[in-house]
N, C-alpha and C. Protein backbone atom coordinates (compact mmCIF):
# COMPACT_ATOMS: atom_id res chain seq x y z
N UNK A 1 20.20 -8.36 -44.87
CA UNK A 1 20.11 -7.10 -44.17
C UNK A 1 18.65 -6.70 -43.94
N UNK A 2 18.09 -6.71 -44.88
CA UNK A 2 15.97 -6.59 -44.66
C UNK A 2 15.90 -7.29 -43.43
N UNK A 3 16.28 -8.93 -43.41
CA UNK A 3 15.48 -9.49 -42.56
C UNK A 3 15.85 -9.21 -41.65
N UNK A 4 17.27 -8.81 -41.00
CA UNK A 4 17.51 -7.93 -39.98
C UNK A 4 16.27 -7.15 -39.42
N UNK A 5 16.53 -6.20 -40.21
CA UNK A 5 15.75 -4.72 -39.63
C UNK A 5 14.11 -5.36 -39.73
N UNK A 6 13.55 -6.17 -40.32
CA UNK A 6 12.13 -6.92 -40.43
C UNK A 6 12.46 -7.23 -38.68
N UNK A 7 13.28 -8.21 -38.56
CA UNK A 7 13.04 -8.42 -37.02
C UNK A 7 13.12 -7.87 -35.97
N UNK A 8 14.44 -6.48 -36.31
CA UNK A 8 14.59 -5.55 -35.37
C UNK A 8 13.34 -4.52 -34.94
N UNK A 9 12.29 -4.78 -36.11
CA UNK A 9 11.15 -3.76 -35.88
C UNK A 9 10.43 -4.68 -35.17
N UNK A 10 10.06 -6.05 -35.77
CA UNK A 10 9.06 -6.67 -35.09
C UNK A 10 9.74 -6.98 -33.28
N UNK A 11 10.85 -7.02 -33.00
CA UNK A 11 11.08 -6.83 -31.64
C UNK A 11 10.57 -6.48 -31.27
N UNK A 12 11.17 -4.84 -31.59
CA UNK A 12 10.74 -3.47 -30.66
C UNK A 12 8.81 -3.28 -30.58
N UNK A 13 7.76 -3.60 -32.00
CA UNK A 13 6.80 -3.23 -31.45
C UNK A 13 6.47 -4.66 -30.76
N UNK A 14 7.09 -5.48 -30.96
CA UNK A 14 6.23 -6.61 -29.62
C UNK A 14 6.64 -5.91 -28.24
N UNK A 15 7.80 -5.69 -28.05
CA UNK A 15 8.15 -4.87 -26.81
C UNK A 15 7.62 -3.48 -26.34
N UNK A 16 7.16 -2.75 -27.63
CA UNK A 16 6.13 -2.01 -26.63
C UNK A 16 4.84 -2.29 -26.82
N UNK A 17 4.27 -3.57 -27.26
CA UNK A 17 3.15 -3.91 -26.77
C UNK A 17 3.14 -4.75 -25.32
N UNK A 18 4.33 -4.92 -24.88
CA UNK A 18 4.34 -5.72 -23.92
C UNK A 18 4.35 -4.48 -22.77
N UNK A 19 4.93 -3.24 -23.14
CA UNK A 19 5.17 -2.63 -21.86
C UNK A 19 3.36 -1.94 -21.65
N UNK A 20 2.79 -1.69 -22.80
CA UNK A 20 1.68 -1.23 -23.06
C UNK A 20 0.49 -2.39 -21.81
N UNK A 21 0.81 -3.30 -22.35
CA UNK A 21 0.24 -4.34 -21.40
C UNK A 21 0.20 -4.59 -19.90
N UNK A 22 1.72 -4.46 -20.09
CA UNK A 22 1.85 -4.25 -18.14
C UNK A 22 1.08 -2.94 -17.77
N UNK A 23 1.24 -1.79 -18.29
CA UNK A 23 0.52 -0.71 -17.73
C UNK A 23 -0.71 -1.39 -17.61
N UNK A 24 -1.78 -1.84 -18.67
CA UNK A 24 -2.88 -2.42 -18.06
C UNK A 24 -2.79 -2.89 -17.41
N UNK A 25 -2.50 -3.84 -17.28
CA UNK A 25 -2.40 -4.43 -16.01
C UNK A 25 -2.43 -4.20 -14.58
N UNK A 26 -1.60 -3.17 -14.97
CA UNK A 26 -1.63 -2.28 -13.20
C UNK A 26 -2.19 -1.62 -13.19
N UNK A 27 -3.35 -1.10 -13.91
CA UNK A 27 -4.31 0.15 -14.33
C UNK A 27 -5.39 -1.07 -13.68
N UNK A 28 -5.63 -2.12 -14.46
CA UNK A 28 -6.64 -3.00 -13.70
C UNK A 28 -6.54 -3.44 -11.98
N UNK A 29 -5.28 -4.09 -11.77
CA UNK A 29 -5.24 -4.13 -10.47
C UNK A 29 -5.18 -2.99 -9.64
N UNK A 30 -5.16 -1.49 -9.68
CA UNK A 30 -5.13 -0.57 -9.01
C UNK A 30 -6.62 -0.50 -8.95
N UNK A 31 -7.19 -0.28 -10.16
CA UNK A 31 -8.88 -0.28 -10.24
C UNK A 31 -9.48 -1.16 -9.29
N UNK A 32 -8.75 -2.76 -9.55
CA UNK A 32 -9.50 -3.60 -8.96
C UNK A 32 -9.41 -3.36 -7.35
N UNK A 33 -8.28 -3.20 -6.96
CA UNK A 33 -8.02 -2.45 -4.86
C UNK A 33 -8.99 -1.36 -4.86
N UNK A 34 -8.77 -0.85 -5.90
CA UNK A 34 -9.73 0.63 -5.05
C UNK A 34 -11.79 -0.04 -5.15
N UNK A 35 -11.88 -1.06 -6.40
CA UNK A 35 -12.98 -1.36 -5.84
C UNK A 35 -12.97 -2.22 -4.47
N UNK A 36 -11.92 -3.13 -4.08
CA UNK A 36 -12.15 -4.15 -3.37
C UNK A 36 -12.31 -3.86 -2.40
N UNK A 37 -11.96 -2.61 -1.92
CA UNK A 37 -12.21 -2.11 -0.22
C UNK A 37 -13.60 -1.79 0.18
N UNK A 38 -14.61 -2.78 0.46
CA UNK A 38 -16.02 -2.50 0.84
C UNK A 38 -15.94 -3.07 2.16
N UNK A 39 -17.12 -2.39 2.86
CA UNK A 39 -17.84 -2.95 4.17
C UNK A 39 -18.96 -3.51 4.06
N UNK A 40 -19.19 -4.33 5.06
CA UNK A 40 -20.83 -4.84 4.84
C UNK A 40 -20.84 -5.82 4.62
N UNK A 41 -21.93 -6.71 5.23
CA UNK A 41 -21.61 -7.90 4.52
C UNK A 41 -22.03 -7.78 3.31
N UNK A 42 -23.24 -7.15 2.84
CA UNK A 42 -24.07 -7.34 1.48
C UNK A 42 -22.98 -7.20 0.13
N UNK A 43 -21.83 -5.78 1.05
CA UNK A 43 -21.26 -5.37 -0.61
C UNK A 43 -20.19 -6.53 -0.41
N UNK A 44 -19.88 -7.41 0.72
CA UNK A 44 -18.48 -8.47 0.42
C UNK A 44 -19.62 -9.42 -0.64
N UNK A 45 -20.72 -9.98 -0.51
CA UNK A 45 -21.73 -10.81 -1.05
C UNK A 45 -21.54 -10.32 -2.31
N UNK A 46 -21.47 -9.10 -2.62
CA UNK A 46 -21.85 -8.25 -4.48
C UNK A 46 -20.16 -9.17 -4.54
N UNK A 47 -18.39 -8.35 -3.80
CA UNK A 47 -17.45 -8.32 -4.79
C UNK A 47 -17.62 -9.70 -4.68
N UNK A 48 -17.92 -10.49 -3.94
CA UNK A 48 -17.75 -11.97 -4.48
C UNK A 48 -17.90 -12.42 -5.42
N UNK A 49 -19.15 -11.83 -6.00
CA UNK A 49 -19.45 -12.43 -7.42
C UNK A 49 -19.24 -11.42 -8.63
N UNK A 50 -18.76 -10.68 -8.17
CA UNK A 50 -18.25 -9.71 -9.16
C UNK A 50 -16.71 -9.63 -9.70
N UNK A 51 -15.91 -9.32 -8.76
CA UNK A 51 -15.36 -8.70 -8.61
C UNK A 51 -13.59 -9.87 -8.32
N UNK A 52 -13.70 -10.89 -7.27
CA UNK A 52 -12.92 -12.00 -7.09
C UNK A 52 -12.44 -12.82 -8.46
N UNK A 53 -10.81 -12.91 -8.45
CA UNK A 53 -10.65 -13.77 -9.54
C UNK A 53 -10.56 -15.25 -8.83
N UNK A 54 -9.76 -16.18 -9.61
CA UNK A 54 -9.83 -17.64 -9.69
C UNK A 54 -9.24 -17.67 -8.39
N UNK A 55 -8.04 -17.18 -8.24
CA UNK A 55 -7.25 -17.02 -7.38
C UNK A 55 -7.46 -16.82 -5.80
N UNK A 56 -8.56 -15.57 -5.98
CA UNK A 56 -8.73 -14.80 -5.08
C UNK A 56 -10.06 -15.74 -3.96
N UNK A 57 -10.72 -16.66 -4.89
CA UNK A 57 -11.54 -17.52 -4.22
C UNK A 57 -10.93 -18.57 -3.74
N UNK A 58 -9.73 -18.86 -4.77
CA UNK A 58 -8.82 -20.15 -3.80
C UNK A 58 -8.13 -19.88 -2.56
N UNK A 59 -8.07 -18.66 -2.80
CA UNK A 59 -7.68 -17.86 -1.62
C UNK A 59 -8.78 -17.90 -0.11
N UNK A 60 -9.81 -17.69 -1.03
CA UNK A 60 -11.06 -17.45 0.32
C UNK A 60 -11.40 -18.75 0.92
N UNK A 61 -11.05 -19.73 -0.03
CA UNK A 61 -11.52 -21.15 0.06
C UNK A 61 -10.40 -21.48 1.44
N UNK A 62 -9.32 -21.23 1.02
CA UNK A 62 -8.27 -21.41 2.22
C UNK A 62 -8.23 -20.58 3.35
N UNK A 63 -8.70 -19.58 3.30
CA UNK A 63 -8.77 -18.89 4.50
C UNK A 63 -10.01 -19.25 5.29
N UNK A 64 -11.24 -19.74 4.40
CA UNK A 64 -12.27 -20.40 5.41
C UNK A 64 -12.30 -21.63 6.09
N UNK A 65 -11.20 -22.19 5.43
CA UNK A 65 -10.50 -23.68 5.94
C UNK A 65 -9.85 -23.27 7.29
N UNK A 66 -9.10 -22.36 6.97
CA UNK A 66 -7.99 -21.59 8.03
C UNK A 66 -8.80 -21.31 9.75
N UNK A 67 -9.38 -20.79 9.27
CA UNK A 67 -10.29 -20.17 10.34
C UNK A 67 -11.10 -21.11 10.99
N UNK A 68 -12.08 -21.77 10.30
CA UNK A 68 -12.95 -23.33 10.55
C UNK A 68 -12.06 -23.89 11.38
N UNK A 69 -10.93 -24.77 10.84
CA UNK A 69 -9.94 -25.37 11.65
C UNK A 69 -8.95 -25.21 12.45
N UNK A 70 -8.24 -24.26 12.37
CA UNK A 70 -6.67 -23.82 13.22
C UNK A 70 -7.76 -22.79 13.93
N UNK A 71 -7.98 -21.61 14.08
CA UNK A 71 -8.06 -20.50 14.71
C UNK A 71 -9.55 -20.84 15.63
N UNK A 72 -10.42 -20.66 15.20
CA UNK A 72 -12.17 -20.94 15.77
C UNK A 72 -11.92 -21.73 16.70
N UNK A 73 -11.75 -23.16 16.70
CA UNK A 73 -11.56 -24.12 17.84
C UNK A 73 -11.11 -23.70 18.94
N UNK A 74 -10.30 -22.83 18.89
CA UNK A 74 -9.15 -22.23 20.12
C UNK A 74 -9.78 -20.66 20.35
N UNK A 75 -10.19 -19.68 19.59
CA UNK A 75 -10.40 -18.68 19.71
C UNK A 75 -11.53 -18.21 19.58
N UNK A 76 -12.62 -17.62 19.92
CA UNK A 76 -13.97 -16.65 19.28
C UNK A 76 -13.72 -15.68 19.62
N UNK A 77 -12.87 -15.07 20.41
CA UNK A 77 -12.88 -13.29 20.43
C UNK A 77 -11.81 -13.44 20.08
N UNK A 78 -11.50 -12.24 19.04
CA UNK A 78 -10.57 -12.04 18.14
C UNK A 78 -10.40 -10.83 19.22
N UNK A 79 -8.35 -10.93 18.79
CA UNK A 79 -8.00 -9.13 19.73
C UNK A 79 -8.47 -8.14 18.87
N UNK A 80 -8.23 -7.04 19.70
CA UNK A 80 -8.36 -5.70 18.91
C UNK A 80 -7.69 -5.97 18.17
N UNK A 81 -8.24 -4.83 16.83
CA UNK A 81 -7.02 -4.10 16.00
C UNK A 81 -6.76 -5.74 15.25
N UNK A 82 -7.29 -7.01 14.73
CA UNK A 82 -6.73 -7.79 14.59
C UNK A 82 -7.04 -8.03 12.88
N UNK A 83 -7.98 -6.99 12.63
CA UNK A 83 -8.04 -7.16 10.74
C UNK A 83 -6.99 -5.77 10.17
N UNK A 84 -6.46 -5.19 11.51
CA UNK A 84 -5.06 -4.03 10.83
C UNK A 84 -3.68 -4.97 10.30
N UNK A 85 -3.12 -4.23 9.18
CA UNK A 85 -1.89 -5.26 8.91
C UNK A 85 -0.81 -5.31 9.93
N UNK A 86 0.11 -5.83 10.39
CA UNK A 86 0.56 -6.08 11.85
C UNK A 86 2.00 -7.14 10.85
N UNK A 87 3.21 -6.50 11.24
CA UNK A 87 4.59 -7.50 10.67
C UNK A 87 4.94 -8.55 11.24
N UNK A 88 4.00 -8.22 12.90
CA UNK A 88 4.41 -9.79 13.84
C UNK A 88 3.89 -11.28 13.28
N UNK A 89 4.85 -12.08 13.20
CA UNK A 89 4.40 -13.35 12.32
C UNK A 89 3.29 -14.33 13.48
N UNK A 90 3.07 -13.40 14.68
CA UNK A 90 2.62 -14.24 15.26
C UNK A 90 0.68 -14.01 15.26
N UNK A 91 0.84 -12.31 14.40
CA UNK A 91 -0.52 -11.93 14.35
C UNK A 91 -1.67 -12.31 13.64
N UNK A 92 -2.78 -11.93 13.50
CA UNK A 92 -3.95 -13.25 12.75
C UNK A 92 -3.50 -12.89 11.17
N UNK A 93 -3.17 -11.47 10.75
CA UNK A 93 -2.81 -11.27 9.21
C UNK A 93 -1.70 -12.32 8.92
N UNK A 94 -0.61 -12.00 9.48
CA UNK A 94 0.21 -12.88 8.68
C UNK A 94 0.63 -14.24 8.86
N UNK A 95 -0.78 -14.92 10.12
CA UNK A 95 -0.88 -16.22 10.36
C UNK A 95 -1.83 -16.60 8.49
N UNK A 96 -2.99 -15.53 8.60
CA UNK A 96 -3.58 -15.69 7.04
C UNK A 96 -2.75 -15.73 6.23
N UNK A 97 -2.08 -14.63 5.63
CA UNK A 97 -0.94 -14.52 4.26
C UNK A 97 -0.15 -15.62 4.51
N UNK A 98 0.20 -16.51 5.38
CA UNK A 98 1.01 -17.84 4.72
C UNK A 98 0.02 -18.85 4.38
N UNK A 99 -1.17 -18.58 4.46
CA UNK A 99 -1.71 -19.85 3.73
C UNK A 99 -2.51 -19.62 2.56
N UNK A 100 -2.18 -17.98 2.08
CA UNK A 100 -2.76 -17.71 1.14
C UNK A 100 -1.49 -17.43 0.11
N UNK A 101 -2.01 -17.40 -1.24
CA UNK A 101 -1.27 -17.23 -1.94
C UNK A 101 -1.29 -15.64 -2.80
N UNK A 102 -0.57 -14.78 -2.59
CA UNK A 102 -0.20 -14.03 -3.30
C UNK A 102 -0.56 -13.57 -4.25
N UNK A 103 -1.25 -12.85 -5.42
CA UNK A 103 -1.33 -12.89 -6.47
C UNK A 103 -0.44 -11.66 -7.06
N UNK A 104 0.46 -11.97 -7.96
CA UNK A 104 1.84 -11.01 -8.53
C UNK A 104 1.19 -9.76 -8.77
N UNK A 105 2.06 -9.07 -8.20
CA UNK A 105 1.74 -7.26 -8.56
C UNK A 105 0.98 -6.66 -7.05
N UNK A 106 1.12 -7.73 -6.27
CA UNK A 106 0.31 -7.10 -5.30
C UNK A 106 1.68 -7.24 -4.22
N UNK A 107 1.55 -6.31 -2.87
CA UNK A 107 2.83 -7.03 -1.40
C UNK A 107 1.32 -7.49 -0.44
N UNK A 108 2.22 -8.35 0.39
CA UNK A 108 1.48 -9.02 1.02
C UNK A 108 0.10 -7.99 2.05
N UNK A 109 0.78 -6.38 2.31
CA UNK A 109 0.09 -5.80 2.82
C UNK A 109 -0.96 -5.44 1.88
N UNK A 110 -1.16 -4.99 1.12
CA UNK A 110 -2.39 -4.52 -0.26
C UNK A 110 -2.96 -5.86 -0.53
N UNK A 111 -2.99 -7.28 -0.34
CA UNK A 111 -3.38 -7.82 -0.34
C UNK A 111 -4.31 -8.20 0.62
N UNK A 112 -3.97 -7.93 2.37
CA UNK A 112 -4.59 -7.91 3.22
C UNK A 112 -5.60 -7.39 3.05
N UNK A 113 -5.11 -6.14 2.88
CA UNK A 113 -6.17 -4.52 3.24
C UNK A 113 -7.10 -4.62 1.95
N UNK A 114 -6.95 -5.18 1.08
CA UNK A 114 -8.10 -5.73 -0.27
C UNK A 114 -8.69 -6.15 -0.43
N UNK A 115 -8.50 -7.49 0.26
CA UNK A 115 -9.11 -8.49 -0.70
C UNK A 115 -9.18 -9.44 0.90
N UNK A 116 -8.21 -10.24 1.29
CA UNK A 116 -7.98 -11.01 2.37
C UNK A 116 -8.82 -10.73 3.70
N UNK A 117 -8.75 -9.89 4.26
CA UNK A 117 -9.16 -8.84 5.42
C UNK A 117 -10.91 -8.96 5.29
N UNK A 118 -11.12 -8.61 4.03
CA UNK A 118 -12.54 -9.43 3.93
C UNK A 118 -13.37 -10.15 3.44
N UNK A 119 -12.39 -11.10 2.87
CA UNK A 119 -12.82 -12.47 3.43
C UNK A 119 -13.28 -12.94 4.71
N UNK A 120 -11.98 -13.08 5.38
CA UNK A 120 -11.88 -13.23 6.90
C UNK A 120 -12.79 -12.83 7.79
N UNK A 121 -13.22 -11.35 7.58
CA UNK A 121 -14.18 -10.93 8.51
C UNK A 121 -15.64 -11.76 7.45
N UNK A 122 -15.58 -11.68 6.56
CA UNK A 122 -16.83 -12.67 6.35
C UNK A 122 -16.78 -14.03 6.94
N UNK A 123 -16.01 -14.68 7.26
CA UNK A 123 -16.07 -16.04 7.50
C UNK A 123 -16.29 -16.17 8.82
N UNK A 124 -15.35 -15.16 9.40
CA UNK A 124 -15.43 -14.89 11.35
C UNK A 124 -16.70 -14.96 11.52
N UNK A 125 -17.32 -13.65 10.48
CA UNK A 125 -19.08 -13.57 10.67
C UNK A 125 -19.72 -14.10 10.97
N UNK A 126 -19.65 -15.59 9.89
CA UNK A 126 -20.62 -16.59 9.95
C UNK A 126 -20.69 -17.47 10.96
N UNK A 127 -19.17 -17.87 11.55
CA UNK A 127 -18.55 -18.64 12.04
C UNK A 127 -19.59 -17.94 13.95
N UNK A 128 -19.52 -16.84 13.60
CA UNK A 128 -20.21 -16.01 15.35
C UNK A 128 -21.40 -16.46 15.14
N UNK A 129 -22.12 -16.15 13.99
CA UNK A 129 -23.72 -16.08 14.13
C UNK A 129 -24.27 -18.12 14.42
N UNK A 130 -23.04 -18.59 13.59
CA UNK A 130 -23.24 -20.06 13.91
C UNK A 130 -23.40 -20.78 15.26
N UNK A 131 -22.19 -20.22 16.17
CA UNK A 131 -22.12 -20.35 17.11
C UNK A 131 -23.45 -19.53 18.12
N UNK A 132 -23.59 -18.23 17.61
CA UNK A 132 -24.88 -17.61 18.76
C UNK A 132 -26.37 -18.39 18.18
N UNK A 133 -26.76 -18.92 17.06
CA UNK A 133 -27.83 -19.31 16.62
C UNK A 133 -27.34 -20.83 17.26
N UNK A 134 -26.61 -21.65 17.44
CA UNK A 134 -26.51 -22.79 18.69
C UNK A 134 -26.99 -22.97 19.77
N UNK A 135 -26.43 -21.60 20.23
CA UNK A 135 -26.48 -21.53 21.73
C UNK A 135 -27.48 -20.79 21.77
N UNK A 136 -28.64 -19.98 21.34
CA UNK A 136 -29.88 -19.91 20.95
C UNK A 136 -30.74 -20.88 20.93
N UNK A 137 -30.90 -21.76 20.30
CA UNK A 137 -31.35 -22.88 20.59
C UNK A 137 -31.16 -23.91 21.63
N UNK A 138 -29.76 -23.96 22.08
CA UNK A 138 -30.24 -24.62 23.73
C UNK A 138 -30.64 -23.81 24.47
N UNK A 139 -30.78 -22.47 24.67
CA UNK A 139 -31.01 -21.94 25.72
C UNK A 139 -32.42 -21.68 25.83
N UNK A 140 -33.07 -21.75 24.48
CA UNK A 140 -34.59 -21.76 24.29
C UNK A 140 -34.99 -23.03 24.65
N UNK A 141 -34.15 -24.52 24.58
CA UNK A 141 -34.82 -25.66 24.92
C UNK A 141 -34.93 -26.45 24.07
N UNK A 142 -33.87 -26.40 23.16
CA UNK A 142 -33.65 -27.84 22.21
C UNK A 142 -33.45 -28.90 22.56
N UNK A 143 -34.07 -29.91 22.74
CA UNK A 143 -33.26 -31.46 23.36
C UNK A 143 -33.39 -32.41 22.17
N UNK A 144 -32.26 -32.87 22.78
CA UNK A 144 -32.27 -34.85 21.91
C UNK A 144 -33.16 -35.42 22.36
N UNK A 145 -34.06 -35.84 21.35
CA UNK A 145 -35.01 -36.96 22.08
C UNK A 145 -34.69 -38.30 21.87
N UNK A 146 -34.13 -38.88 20.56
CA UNK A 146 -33.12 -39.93 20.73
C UNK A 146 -32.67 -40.46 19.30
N UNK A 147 -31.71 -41.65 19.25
CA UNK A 147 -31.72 -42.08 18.22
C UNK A 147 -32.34 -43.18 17.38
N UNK A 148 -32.76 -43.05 16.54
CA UNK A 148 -32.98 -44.11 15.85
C UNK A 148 -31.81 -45.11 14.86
N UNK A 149 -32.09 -46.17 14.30
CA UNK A 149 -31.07 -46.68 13.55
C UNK A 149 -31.97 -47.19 12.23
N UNK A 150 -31.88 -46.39 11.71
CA UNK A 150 -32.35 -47.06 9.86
C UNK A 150 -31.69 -47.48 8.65
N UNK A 151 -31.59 -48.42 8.63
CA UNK A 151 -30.99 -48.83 7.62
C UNK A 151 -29.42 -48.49 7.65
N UNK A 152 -28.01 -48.84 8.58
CA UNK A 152 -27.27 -48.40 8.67
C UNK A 152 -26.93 -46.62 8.79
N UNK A 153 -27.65 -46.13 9.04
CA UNK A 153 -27.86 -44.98 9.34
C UNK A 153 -28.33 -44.25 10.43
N UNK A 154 -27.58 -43.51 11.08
CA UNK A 154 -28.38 -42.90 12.38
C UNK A 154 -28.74 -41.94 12.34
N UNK A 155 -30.17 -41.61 12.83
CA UNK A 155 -31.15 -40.33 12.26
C UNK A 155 -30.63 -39.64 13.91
N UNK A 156 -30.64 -38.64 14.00
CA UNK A 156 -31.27 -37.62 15.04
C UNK A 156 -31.90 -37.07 15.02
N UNK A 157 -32.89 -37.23 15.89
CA UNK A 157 -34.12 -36.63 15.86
C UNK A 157 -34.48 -35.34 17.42
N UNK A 158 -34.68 -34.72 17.15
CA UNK A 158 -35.36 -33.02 18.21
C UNK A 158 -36.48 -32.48 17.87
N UNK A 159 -36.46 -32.17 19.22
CA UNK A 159 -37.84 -31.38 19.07
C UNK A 159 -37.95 -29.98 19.90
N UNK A 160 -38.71 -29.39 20.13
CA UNK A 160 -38.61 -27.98 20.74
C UNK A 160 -39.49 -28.51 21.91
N UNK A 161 -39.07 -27.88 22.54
CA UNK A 161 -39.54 -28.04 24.35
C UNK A 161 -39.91 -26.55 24.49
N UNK A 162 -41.30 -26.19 24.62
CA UNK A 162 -41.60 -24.57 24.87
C UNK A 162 -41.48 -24.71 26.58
N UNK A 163 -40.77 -23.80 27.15
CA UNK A 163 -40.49 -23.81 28.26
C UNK A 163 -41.71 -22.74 28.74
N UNK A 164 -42.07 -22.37 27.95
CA UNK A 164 -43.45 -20.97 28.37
C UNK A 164 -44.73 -21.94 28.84
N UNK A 165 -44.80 -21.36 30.31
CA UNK A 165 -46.01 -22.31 30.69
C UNK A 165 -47.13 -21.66 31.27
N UNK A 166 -46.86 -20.19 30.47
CA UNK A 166 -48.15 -18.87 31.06
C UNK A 166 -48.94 -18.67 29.92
């Protein structure tokens, strides 16, 4: 009969250390949304290294894959309105949320508007300035001057052509 009630207690306080826990839990992830909503690139640069779990970078890791490959090739102007959450499966959010994964306690929308959303606009970012610092350079007068072959290897080599002749 003791060891009964010995276990019936040790149940109950493992069970409300467990419910005790989940509240943290959601005390942290509520904390963590209300920090995650920044603008800028500088403060996405801070939560990156702050603030992102394991998850949340495997996450970013796939969404910069996402974008690099499926979307960029085909698209550089993004529509309006296209980092708002949107239920059409055909829109850029929930083309993202299937290749991202979820992390429990969150719906797919609070995940967008958190954490996902900017990522994305960080990667778009880079992905524009890449493309205008390109086309910057040919339009200033970058040329191929040619190839060489060294040692199983092919160098390319350029040079700047100043087109200013005043």
């Amino acid at each position: 009969m003791a060891d009964n009630n010995q276990k019936d207690a040790l149940i109950e306080t493992l069970q409300n250390e467990l419910v005790t826990l989940k509240h943290q839990i959601k005390e942290f992830q509520d904390l963590r949304m209300s920090i995650v909503k920044v603008t800028g690139k500088n403060s996405v640069k801070k939560l990156k290294d702050r603030m992102l779990t394991s998850s949340d970078r495997l996450n970013a890791s796939e969404i910069s894959h996402w974008f690099r490959e499926c979307l960029w090739p085909h698209v550089k102007l993004m529509p309006d309105q296209w980092h708002k959450w949107c239920e059409n499966p055909k829109s850029i959010c929930q083309r993202v949320m299937a290749v991202v994964g979820v992390p429990t306690g969150f719906s797919n929308e609070e995940y967008w508007l958190g954490v996902a959303r900017c990522i994305a606009n960080e990667k778009l970012c880079a992905l524009r300035s890449n493309t205008k610092q390109a086309m910057f350079g040919q339009f200033k007068g970058m040329k191929c001057y040619g190839y060489y072959l060294e040692l199983q290897k092919v160098t390319l080599h350029c040079f700047y052509v100043n087109n200013d002749s005043g």
